[in-house]
Every structure is written in C-alpha cells, then in structure tokens.
PDB file of N, CA and C in Angstrom:
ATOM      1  N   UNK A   1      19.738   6.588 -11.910  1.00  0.00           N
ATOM      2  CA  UNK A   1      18.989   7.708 -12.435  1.00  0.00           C
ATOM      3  C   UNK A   1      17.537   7.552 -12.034  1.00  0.00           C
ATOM      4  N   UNK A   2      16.938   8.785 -12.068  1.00  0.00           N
ATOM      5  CA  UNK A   2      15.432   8.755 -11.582  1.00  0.00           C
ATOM      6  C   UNK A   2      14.571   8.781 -12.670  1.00  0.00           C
ATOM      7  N   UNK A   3      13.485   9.291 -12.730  1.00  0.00           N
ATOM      8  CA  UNK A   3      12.492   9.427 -13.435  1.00  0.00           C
ATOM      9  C   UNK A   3      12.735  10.637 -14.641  1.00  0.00           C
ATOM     10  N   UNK A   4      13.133  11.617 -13.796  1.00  0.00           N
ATOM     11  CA  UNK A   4      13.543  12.962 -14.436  1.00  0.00           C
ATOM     12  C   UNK A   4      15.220  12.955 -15.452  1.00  0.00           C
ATOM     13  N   UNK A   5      15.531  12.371 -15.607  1.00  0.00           N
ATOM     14  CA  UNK A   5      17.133  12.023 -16.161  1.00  0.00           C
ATOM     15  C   UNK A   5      17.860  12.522 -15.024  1.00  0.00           C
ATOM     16  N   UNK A   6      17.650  12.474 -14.204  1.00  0.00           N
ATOM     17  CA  UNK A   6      19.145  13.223 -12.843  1.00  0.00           C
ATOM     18  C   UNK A   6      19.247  12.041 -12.109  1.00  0.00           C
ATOM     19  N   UNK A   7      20.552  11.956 -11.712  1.00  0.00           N
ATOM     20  CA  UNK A   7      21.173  11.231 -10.752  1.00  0.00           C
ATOM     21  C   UNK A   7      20.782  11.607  -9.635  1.00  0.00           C
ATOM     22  N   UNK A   8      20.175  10.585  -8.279  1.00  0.00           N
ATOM     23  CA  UNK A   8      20.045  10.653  -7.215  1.00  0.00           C
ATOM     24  C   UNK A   8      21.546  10.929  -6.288  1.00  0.00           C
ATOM     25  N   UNK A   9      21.152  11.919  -5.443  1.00  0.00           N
ATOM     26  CA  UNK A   9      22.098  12.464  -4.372  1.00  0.00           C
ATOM     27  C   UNK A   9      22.542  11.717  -3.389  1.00  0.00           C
ATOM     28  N   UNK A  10      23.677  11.148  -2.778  1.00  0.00           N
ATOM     29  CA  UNK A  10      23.660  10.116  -1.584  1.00  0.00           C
ATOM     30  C   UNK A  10      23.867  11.185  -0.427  1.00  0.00           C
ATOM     31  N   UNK A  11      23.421  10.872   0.516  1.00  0.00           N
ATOM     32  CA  UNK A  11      23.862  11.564   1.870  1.00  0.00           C
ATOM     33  C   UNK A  11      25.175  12.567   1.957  1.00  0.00           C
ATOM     34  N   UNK A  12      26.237  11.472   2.057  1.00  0.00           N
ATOM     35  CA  UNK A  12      27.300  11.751   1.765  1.00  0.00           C
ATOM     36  C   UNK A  12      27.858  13.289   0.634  1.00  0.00           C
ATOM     37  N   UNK A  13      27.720  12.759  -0.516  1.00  0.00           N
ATOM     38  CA  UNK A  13      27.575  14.037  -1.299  1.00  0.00           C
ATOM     39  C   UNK A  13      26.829  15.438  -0.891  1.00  0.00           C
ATOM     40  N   UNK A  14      25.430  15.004  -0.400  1.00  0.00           N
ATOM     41  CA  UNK A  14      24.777  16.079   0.006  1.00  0.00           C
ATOM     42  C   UNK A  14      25.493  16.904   1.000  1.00  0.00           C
ATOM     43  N   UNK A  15      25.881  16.411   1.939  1.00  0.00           N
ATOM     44  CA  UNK A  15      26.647  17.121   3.046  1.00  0.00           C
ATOM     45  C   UNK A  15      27.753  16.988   3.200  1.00  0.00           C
ATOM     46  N   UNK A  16      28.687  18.228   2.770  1.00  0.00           N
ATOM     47  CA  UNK A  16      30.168  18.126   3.127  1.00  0.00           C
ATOM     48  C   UNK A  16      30.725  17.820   4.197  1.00  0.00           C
ATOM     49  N   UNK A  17      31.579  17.632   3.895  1.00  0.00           N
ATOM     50  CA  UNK A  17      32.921  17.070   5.189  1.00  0.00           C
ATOM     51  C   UNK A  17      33.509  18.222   5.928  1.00  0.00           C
ATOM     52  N   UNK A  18      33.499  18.251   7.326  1.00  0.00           N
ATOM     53  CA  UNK A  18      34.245  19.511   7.408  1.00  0.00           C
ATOM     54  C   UNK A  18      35.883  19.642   7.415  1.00  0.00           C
ATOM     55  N   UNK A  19      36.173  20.562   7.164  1.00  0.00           N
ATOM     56  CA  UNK A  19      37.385  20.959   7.244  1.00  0.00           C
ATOM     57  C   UNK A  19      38.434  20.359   8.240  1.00  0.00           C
ATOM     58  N   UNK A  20      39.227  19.792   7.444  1.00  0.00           N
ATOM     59  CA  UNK A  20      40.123  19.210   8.494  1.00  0.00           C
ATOM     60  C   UNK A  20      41.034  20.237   8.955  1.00  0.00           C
ATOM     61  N   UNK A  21      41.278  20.275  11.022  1.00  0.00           N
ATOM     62  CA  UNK A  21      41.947  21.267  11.138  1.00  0.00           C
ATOM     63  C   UNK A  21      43.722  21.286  10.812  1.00  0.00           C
ATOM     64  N   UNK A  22      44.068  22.246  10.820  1.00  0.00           N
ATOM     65  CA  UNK A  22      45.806  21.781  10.350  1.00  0.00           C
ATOM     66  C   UNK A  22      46.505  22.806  11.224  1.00  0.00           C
ATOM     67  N   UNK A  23      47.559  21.933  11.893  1.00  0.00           N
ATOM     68  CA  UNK A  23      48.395  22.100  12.888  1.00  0.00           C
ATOM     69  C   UNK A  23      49.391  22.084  12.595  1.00  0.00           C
ATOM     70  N   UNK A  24      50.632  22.273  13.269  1.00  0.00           N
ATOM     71  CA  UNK A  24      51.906  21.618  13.723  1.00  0.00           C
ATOM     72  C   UNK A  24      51.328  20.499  14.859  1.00  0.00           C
ATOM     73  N   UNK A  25      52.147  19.135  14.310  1.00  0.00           N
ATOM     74  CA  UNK A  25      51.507  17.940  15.068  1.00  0.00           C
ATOM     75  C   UNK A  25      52.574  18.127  16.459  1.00  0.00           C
ATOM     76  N   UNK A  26      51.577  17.689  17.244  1.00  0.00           N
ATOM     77  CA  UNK A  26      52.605  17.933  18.181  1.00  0.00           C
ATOM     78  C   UNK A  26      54.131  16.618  18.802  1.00  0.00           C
ATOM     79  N   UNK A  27      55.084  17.163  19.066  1.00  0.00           N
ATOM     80  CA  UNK A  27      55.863  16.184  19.292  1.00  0.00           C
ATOM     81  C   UNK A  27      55.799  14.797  20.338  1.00  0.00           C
ATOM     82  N   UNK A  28      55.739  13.493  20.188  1.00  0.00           N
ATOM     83  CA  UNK A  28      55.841  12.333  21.461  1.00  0.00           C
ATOM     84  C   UNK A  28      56.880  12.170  20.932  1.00  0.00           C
ATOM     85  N   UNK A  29      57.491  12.200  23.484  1.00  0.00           N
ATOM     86  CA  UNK A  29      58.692  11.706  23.336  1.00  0.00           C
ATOM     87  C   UNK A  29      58.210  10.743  24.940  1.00  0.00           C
ATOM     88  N   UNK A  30      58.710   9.287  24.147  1.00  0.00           N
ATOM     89  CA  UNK A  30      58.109   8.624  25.293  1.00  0.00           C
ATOM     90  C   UNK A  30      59.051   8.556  26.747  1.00  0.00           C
ATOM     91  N   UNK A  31      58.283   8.695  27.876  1.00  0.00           N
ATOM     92  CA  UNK A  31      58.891   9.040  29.431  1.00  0.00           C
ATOM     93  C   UNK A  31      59.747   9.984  29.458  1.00  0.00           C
ATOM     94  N   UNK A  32      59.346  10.983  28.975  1.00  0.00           N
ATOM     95  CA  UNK A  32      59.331  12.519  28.701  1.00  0.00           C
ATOM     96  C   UNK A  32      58.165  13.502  29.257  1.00  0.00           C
ATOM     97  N   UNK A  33      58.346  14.707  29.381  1.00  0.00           N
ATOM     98  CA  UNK A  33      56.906  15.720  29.685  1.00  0.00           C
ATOM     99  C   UNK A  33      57.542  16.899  28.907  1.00  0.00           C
ATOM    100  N   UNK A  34      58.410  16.527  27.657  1.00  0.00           N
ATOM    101  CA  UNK A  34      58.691  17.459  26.542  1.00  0.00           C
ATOM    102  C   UNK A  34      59.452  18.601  26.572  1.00  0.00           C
ATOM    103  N   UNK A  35      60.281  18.569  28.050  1.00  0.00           N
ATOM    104  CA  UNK A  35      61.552  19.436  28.017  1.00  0.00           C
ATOM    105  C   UNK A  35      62.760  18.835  28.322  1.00  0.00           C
ATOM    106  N   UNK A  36      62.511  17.292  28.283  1.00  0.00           N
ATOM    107  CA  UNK A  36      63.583  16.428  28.174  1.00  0.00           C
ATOM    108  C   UNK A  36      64.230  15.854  29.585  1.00  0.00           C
ATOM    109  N   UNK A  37      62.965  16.062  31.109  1.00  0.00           N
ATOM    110  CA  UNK A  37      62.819  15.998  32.404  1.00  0.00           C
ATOM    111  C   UNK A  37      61.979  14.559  32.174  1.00  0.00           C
ATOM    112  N   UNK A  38      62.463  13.537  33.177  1.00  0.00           N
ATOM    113  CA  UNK A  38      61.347  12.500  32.948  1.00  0.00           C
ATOM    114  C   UNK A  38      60.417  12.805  33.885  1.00  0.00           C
ATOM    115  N   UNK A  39      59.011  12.752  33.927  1.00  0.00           N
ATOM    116  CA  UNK A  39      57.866  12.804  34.958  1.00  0.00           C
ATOM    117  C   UNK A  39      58.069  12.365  36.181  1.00  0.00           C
ATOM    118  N   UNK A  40      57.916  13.282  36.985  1.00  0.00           N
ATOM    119  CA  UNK A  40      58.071  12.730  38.600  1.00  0.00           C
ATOM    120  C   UNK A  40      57.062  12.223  39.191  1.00  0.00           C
ATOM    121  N   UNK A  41      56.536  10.872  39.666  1.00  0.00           N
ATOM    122  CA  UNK A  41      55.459  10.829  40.497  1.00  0.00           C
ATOM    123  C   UNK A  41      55.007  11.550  41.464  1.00  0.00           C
ATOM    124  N   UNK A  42      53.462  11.792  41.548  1.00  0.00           N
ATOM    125  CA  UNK A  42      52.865  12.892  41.978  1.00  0.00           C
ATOM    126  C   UNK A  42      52.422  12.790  43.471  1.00  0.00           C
ATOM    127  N   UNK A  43      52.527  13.432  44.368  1.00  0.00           N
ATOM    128  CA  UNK A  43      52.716  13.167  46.049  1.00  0.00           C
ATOM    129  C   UNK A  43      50.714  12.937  45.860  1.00  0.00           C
ATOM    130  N   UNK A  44      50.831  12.159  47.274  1.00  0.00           N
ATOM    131  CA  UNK A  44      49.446  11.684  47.912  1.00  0.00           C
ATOM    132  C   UNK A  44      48.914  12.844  47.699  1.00  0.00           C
ATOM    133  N   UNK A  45      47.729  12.631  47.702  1.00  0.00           N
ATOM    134  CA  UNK A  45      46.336  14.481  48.107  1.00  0.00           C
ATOM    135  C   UNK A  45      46.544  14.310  49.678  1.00  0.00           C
ATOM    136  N   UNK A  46      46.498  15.320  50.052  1.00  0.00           N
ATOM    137  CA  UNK A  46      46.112  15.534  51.406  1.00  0.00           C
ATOM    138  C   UNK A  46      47.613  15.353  52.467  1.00  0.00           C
ATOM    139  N   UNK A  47      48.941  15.546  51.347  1.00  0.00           N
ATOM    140  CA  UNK A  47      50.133  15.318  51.788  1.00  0.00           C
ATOM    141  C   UNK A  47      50.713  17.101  51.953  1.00  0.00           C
ATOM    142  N   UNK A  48      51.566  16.972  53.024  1.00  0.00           N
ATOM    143  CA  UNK A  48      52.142  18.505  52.956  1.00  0.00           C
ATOM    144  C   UNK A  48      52.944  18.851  50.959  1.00  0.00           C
ATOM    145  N   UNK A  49      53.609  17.211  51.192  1.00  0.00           N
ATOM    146  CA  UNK A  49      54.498  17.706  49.738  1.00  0.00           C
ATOM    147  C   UNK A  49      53.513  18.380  48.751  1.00  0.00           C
ATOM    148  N   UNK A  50      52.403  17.523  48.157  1.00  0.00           N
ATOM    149  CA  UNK A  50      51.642  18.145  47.405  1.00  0.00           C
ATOM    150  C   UNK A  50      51.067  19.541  47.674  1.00  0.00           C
ATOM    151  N   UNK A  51      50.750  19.715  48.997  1.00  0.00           N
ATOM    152  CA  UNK A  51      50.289  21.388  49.423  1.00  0.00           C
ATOM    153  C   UNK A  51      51.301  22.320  48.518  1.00  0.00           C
ATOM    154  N   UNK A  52      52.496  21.915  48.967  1.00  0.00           N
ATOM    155  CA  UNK A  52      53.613  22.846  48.783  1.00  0.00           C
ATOM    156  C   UNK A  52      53.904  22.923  47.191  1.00  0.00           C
ATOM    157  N   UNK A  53      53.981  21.696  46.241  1.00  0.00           N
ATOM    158  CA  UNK A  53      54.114  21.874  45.256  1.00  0.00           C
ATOM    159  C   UNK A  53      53.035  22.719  44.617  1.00  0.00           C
ATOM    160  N   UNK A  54      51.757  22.619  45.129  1.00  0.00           N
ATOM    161  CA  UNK A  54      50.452  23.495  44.570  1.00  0.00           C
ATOM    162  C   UNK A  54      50.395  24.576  44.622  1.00  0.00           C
ATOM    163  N   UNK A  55      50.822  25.261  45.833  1.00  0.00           N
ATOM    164  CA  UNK A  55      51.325  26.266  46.378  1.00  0.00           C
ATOM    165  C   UNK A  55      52.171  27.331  45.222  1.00  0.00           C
ATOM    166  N   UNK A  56      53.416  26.462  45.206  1.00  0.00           N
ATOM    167  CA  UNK A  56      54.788  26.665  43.986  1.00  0.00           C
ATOM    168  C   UNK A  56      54.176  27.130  42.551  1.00  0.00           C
ATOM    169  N   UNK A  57      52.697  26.324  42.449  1.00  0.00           N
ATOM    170  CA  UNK A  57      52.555  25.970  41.632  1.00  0.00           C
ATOM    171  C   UNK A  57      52.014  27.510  41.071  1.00  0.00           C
ATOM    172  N   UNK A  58      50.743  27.422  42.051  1.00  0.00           N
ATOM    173  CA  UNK A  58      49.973  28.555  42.165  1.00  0.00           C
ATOM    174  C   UNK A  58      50.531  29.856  41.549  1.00  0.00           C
ATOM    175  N   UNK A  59      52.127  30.150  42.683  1.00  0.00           N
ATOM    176  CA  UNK A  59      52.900  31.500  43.292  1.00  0.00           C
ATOM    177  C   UNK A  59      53.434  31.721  41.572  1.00  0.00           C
ATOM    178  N   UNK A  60      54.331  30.637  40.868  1.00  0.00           N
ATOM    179  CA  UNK A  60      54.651  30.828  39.274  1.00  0.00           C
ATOM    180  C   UNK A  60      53.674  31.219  38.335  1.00  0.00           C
ATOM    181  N   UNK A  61      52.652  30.760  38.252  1.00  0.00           N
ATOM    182  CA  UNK A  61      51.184  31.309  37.596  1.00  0.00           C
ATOM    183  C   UNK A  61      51.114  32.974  37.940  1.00  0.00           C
ATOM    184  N   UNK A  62      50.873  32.935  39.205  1.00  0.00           N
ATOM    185  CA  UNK A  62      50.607  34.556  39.708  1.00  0.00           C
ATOM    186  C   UNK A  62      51.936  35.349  38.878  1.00  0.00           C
ATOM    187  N   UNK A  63      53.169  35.012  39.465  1.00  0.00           N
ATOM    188  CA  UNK A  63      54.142  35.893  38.887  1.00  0.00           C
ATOM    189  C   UNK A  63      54.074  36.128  37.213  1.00  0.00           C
ATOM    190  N   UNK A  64      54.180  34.971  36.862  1.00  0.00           N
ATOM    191  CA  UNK A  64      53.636  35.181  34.738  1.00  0.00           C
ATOM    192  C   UNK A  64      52.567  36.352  34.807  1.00  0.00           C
ATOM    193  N   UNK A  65      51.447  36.289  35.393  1.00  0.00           N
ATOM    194  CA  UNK A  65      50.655  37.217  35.397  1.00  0.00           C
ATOM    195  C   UNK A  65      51.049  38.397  35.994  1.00  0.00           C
ATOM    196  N   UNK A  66      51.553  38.617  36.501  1.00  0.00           N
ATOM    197  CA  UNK A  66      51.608  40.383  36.999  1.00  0.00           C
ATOM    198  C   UNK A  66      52.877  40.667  35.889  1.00  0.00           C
ATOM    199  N   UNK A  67      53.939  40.076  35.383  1.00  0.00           N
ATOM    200  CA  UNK A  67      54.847  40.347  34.266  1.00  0.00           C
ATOM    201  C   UNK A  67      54.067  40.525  32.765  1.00  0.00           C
ATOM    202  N   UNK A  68      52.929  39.901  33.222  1.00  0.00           N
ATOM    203  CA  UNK A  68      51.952  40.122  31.662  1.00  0.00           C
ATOM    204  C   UNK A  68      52.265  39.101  30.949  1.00  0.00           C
ATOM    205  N   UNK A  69      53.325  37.814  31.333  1.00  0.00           N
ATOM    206  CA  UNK A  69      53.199  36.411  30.075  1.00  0.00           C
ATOM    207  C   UNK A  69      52.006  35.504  30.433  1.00  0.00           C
ATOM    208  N   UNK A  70      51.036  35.670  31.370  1.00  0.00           N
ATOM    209  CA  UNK A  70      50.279  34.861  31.383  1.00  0.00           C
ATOM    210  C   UNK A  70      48.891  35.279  30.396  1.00  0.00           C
ATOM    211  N   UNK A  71      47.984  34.142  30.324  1.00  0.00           N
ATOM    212  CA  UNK A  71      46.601  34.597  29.958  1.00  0.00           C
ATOM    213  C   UNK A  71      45.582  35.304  30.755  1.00  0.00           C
TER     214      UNK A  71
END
C-alpha cells in the first residue's frame, strides 16, 4: 500500500494480455504432407525436372483461378 490507502499497480495488471487466438489446431502426421502421400524429394534448381514440376505447378493454380476456387 502507498501513502494514499491504494494498492500499487504492477505492470502486469496494468496491461492486459492479449487475446489468445483460437483455432482448430492443426493436424501432425509425421512423414506425411497431410493427404496421407509421403513427401517426395525436391529436384535440383536449375534441373529440367524442377522446370516442369513449376510449370505443373503454375498451369493448376491458373486453372483454380479461371473456375473461381482460387484466391
């Protein structure tokens, strides 16, 4: 207590905590990539394979988008 009869404020008290956010946690499934495919190692940079998978990659993105499921 202080001088005045009131309890001094600690930091803490003074400034709330923020809001913890709340989710659905997301699922780990170990040597998984969560559709139940194990991860394929990823070709060299500067390899045709990788061109082509980027490519693939690219062309599926575009199509979601002109169907309207993409962002």
């Amino acid at each position: 207590m202080n001088s005045s009869g009131h309890l001094s404020v600690s930091d803490n008290a003074a400034r709330p905590m923020a809001k913890a956010k709340r989710g659905r946690p997301k699922k780990v499934v170990n040597g998984e990539n969560g559709n139940g495919a194990t991860p394929r190692p990823q070709a060299a940079v500067g390899t045709l394979t990788r061109t082509k998978s980027l490519l693939a990659a690219a062309l599926k993105v575009w199509e979601l988008k002109q169907r309207g499921l993409g962002s």
